[in-house]
Protein backbone atom coordinates (compact mmCIF):
# COMPACT_ATOMS: atom_id res chain seq x y z
CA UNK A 1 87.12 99.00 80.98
CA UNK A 2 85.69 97.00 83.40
CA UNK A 3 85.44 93.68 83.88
CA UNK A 4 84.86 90.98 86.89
CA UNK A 5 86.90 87.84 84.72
CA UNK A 6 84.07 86.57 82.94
CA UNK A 7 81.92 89.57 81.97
CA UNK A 8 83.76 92.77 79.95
CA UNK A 9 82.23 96.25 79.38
CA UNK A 10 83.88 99.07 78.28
CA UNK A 11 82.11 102.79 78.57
CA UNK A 12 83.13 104.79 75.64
CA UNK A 13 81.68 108.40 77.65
CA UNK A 14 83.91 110.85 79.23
CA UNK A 15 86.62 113.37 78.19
CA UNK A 16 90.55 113.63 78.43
CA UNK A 17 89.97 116.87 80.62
CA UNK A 18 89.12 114.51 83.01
CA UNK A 19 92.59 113.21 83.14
CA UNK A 20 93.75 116.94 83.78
CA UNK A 21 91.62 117.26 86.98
CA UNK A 22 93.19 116.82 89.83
CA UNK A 23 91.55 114.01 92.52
CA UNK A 24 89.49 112.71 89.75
CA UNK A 25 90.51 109.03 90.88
CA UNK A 26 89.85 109.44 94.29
CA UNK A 27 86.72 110.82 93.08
CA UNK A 28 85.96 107.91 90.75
CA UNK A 29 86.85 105.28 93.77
CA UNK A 30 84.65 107.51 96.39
CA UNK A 31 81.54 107.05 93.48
CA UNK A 32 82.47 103.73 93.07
CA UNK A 33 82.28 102.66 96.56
CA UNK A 34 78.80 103.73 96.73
CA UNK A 35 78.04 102.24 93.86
CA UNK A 36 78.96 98.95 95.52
CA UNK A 37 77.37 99.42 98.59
CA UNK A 38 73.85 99.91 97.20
CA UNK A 39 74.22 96.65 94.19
CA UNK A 40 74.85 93.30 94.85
CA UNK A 41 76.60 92.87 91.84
CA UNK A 42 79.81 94.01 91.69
CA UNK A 43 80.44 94.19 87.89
CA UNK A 44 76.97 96.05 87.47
CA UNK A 45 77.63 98.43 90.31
CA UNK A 46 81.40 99.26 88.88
CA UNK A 47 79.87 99.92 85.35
CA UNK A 48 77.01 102.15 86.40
CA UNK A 49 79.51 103.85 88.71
CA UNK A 50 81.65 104.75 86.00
CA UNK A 51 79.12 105.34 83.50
CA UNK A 52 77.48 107.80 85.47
CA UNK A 53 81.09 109.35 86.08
CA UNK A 54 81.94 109.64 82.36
CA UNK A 55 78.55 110.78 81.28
CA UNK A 56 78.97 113.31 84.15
CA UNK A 57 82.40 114.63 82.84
CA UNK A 58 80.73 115.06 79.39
CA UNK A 59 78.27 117.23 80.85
CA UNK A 60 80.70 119.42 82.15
CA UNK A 61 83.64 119.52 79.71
CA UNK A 62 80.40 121.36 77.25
CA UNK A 63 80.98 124.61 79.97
CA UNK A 64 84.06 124.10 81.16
CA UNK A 65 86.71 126.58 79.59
CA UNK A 66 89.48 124.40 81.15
CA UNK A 67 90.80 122.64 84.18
CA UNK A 68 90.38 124.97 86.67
CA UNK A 69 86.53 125.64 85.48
CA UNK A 70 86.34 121.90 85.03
CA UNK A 71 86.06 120.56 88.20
CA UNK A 72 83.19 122.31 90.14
CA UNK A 73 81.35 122.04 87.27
CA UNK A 74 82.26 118.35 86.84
CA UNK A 75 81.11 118.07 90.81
CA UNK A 76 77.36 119.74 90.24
CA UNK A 77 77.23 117.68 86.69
CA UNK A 78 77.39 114.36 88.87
CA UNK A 79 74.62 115.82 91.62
CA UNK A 80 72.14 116.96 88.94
CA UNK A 81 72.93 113.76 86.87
CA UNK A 82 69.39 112.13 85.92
CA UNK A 83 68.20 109.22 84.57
CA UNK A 84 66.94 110.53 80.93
CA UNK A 85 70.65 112.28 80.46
CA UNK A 86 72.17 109.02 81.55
CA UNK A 87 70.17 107.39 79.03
CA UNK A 88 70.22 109.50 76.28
CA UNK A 89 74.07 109.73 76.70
CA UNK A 90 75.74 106.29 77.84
CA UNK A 91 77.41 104.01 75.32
CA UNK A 92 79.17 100.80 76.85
CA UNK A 93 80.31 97.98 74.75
CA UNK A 94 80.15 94.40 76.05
CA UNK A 95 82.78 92.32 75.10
């Protein structure tokens, strides 16, 4: 969920393997910094930050055969991440 106190969006993508990987908030902060440093909008740059993170873990929990596969294939998921699998993938509710 994210949220800035006026606007609310939650992003309904990602997997609980993700929760098994170790450094995957670090690695959600590290996204989400640059994220924020290329958007002026905070709230917009958090949400596409973690949308692309969660659609990104989707990607990879399809090949991963657990943890330990998880995470480098979690790490090239979020480098090859494009625009049409964003797309076709994402769903955040407002609200």
């Amino acid at each position: 969920m994210i949220t800035d106190g006026a606007r609310i969006a939650r992003v309904e993508n990602g997997r609980p393997i993700m929760g098994r990987m170790i450094g995957s908030g670090c690695m959600l902060t590290a996204v989400m910094g640059c994220f924020l440093a290329a958007d002026d909008d905070p709230f917009e740059a958090a949400l596409a930050a973690v949308a692309c993170f969660n659609v990104a873990g989707e990607v990879a929990a399809e090949h991963a055969g657990g943890p330990g596969t998880f995470k480098p294939l979690f790490i090239d998921a979020l480098y090859n991440l494009d625009q049409e699998t964003l797309n076709g993938r994402v769903r955040v509710n407002y609200g």
